[in-house]
N, C-alpha and C. Protein backbone atom coordinates (compact mmCIF):
# COMPACT_ATOMS: atom_id res chain seq x y z
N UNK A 1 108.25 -70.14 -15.23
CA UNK A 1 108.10 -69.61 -16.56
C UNK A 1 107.84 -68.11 -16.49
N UNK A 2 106.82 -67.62 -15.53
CA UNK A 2 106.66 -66.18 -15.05
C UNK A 2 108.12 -65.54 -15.39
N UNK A 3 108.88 -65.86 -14.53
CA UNK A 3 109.84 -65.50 -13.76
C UNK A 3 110.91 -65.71 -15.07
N UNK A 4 110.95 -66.21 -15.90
CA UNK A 4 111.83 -66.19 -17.59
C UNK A 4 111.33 -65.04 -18.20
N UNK A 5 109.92 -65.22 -18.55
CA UNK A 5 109.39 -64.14 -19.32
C UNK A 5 109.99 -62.68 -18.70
N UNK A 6 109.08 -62.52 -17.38
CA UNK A 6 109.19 -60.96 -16.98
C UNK A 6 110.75 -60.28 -16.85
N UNK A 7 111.69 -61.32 -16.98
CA UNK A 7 113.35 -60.81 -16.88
C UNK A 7 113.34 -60.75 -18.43
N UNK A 8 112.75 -60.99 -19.22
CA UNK A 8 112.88 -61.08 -20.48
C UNK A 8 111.68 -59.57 -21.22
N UNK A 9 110.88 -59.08 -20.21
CA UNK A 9 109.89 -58.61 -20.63
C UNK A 9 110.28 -57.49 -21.93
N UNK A 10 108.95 -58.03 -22.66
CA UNK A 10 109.08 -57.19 -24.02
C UNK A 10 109.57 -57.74 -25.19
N UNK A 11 110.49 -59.31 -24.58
CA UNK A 11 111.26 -59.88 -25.49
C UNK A 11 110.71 -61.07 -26.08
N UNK A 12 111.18 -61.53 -27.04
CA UNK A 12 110.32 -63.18 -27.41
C UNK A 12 111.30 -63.98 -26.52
N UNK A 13 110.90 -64.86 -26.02
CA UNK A 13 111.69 -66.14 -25.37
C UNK A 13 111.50 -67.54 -26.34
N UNK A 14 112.36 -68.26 -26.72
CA UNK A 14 111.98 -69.02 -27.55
C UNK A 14 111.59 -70.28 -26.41
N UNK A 15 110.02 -71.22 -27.36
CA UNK A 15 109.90 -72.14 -26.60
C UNK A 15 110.77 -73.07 -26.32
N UNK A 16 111.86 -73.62 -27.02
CA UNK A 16 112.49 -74.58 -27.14
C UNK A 16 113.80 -74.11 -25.77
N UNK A 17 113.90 -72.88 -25.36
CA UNK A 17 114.80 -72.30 -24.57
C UNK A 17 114.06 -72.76 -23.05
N UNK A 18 112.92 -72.11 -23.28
CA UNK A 18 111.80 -72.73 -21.99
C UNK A 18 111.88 -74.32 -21.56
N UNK A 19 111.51 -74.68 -22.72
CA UNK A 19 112.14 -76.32 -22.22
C UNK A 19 112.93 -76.82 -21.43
N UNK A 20 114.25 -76.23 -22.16
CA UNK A 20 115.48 -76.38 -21.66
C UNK A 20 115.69 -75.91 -20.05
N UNK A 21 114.77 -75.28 -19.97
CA UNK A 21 115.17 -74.61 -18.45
C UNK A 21 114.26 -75.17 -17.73
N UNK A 22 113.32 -75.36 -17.75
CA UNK A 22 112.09 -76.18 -17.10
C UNK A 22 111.75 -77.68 -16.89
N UNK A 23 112.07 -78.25 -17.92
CA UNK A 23 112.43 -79.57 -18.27
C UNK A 23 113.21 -80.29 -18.49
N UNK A 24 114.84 -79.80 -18.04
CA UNK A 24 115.71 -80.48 -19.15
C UNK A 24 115.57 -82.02 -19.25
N UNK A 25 115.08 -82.60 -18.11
CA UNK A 25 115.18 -84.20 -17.79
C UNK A 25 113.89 -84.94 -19.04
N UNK A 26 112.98 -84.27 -19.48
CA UNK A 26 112.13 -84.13 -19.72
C UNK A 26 111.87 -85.26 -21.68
N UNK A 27 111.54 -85.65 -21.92
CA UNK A 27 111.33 -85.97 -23.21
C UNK A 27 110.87 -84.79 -24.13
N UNK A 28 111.04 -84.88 -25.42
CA UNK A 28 110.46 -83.54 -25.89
C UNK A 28 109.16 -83.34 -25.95
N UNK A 29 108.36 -84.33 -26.27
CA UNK A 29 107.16 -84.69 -26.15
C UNK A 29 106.08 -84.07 -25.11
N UNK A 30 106.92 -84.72 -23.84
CA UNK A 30 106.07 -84.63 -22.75
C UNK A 30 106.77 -83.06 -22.63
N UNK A 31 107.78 -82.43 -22.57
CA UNK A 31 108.13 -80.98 -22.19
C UNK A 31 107.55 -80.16 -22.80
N UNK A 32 107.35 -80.33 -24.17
CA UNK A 32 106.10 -79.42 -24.86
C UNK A 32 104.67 -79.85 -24.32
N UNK A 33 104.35 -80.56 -24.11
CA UNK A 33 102.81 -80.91 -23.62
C UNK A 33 102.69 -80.28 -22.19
N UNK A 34 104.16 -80.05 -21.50
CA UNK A 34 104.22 -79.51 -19.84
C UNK A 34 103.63 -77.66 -19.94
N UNK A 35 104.99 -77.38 -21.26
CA UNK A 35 104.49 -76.10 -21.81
C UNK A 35 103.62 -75.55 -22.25
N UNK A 36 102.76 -76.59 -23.10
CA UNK A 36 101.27 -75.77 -23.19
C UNK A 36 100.81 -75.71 -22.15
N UNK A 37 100.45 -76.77 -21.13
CA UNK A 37 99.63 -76.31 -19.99
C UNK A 37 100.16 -75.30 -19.06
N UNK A 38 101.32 -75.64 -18.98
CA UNK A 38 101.70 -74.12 -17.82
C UNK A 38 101.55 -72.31 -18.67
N UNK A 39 101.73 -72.62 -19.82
CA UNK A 39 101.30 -71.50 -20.70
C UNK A 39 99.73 -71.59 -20.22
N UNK A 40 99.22 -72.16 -20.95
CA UNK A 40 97.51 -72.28 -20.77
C UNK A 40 96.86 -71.33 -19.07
N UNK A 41 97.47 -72.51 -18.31
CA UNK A 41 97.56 -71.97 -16.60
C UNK A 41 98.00 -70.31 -16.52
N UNK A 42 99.20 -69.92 -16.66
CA UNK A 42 99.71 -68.35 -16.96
C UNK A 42 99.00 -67.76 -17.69
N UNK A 43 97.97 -67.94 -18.66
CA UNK A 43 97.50 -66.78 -19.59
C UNK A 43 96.03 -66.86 -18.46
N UNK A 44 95.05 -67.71 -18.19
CA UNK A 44 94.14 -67.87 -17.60
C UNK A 44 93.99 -67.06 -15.89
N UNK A 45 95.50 -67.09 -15.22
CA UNK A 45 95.75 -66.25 -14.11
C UNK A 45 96.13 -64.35 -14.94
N UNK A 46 96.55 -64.71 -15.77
CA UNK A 46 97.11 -63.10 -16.01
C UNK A 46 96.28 -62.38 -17.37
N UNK A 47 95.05 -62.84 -18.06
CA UNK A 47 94.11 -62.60 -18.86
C UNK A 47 92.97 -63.30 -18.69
N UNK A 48 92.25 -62.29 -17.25
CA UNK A 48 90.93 -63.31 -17.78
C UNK A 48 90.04 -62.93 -18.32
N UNK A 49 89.04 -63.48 -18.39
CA UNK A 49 88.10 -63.60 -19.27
C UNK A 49 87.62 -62.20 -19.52
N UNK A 50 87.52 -61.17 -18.82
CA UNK A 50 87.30 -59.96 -19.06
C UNK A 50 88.20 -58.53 -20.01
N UNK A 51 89.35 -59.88 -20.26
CA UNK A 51 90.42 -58.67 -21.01
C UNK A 51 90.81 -59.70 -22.20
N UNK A 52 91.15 -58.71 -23.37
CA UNK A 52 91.14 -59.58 -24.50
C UNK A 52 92.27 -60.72 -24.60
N UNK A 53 92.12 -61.77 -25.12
CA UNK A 53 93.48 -62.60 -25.55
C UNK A 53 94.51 -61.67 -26.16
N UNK A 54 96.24 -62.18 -25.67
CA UNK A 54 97.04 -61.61 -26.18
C UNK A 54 97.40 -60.55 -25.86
N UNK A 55 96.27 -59.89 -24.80
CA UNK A 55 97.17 -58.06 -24.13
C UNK A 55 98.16 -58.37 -23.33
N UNK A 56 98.26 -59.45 -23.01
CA UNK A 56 99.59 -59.25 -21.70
C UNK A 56 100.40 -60.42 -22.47
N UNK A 57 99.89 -61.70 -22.94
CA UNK A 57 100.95 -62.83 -23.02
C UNK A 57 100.84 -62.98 -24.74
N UNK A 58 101.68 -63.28 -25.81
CA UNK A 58 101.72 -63.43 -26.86
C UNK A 58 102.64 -64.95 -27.05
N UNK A 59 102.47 -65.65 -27.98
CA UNK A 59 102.58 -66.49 -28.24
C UNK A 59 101.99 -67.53 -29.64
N UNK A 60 103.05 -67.84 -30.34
CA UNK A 60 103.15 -68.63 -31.40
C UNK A 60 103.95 -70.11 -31.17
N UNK A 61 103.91 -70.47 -32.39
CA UNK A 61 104.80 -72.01 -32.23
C UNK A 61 106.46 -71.84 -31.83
N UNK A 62 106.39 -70.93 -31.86
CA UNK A 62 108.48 -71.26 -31.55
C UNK A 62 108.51 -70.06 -30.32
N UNK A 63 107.79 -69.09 -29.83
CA UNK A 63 108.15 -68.30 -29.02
C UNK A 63 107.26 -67.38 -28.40
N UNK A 64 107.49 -67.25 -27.25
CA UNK A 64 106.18 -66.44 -26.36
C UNK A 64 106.92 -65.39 -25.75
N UNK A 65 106.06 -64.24 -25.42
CA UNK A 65 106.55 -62.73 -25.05
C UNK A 65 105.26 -61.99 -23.97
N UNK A 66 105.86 -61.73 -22.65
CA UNK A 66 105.20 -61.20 -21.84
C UNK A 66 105.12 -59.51 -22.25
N UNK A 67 104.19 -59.01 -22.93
CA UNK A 67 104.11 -57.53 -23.32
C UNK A 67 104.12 -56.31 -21.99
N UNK A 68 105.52 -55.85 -22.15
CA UNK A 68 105.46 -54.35 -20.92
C UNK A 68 104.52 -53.77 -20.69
N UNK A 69 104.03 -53.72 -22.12
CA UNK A 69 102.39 -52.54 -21.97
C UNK A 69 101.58 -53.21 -20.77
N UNK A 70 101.37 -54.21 -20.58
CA UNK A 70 100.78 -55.23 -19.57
C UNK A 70 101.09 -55.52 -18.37
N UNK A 71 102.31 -55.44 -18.18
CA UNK A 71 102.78 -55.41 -16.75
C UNK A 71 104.36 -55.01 -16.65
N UNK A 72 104.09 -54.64 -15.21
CA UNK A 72 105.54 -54.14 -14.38
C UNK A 72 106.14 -54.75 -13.62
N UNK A 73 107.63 -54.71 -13.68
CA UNK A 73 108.25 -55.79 -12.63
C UNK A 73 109.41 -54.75 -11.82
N UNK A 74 109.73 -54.96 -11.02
CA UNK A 74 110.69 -54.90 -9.80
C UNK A 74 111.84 -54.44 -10.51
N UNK A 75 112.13 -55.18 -11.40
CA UNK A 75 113.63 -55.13 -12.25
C UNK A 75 113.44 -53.49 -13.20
N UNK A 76 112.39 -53.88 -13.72
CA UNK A 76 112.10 -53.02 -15.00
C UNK A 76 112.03 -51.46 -14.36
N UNK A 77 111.06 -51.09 -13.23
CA UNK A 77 111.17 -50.19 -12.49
C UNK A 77 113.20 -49.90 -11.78
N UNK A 78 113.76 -50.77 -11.52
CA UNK A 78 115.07 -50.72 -11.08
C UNK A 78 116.17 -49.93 -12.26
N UNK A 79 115.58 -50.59 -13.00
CA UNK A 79 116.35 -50.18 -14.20
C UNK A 79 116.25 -48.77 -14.62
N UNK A 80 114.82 -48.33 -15.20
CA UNK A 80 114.84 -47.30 -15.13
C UNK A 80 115.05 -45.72 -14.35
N UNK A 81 114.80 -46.23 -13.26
CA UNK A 81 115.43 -45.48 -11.80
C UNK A 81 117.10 -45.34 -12.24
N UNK A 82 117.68 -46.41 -12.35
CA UNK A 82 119.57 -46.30 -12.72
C UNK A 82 119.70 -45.87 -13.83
N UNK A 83 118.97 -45.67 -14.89
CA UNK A 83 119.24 -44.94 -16.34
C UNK A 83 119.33 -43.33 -16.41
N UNK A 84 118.12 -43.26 -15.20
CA UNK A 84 117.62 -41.83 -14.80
C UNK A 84 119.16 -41.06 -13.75
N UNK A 85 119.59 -42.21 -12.72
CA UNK A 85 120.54 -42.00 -12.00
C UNK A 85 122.18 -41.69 -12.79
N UNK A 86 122.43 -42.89 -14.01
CA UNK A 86 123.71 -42.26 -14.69
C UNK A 86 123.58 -41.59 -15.36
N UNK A 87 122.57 -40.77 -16.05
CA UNK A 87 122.23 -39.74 -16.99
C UNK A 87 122.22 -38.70 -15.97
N UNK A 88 122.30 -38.15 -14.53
CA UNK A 88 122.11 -37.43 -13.78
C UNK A 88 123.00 -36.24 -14.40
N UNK A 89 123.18 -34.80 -13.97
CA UNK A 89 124.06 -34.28 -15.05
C UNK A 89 125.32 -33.94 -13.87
N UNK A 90 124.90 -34.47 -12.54
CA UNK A 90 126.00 -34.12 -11.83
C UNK A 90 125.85 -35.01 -10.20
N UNK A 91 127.37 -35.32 -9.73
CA UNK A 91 127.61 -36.11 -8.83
C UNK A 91 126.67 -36.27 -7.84
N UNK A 92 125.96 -35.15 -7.27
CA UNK A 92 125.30 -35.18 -6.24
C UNK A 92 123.41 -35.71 -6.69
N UNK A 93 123.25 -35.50 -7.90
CA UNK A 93 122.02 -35.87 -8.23
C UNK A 93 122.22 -37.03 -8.86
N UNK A 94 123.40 -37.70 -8.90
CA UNK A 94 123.37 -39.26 -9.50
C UNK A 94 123.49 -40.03 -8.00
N UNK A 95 124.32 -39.51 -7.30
CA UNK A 95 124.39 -40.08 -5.52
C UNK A 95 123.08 -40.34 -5.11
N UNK A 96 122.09 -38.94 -5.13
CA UNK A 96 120.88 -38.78 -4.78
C UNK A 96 119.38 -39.80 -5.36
N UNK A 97 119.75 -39.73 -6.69
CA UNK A 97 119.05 -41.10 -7.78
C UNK A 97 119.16 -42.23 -7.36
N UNK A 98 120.78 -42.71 -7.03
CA UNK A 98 120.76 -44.18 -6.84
C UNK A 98 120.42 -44.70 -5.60
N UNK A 99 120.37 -43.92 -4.56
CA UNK A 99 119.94 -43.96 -3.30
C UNK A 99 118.85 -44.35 -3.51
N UNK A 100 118.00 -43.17 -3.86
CA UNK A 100 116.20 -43.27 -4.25
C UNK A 100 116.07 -44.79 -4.53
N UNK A 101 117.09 -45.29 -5.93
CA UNK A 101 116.43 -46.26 -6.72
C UNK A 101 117.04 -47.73 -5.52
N UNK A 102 118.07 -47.70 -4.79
CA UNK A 102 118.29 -48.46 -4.28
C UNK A 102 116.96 -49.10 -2.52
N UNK A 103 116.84 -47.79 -2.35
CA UNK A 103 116.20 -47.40 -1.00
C UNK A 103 114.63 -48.16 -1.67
N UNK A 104 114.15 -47.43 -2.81
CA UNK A 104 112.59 -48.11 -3.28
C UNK A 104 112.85 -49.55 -3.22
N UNK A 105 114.01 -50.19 -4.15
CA UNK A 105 113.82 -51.47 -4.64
C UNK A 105 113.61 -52.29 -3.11
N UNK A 106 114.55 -51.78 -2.13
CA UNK A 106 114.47 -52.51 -0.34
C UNK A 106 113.43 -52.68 -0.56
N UNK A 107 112.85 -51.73 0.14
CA UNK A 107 111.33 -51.47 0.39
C UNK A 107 110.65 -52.41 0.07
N UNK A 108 110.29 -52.25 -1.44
CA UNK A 108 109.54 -53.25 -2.35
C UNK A 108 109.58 -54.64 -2.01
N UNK A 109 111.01 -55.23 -1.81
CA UNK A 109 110.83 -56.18 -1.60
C UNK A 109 111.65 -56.92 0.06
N UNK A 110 111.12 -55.68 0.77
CA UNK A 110 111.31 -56.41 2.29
C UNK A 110 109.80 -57.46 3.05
N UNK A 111 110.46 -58.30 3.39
CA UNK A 111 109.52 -59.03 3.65
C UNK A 111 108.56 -58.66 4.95
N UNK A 112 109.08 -57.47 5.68
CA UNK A 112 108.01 -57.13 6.11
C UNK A 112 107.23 -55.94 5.84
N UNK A 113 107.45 -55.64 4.63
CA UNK A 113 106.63 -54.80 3.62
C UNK A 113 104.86 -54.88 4.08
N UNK A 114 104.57 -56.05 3.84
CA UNK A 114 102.93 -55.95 3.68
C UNK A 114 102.47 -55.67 5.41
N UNK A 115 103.68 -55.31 6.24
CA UNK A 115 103.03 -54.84 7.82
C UNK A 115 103.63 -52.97 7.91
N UNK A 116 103.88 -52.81 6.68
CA UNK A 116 103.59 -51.25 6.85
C UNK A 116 102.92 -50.57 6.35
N UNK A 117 102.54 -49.36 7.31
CA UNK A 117 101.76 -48.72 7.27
C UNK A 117 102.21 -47.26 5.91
N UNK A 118 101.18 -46.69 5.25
CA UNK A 118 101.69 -45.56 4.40
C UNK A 118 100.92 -44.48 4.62
């Protein structure tokens, strides 16, 4: 569900879409009852008790939204790096951008990341 929202971040995801992707085998019943708790579980890891309800996860009866203001993802940083890169005003500083943005995203997510040193 993480992993819907934050590709979605900023956006509403409708619950009934969540279902569908999480549960399809699922009765509706029991797939909404799966969804509150894994909602419940996700807001309790990513708002706790020390930060108000609703700064990072929002949610009503038909649709929930992981708020940007709240967190950053891999993608979202990627993206903006390539917006910055085709807006470049010339060949060698869009070459130079996408490198950057390609070279960070490695990095970020090489798996032997957490054995280097900075």
């Amino acid at each position: 569900m993480l992993a819907r929202l934050a590709f979605n971040l900023d956006l509403d995801v409708k619950r009934d879409k969540l279902i569908d992707v999480l549960w399809p085998d699922s009765d509706i019943d029991n797939a909404r009852h799966s969804l509150a708790q894994a909602l419940s579980s996700l807001r309790r890891q990513l708002e706790p008790p020390d930060l108000p309800k609703n700064s990072v996860l929002l949610a009503d009866h038909t649709r929930i939204r992981l708020l940007a203001d709240a967190v950053s993802t891999d993608l979202q940083r990627f993206a903006s790096s390539a917006t910055l890169a085709i807006k470049a005003p010339n060949s060698h500083d869009k070459v130079d951008l996408w490198q950057r943005a390609i070279t960070r995203s490695l990095m970020k997510n090489s798996p032997t990341r957490r054995y280097q040193t900075h």
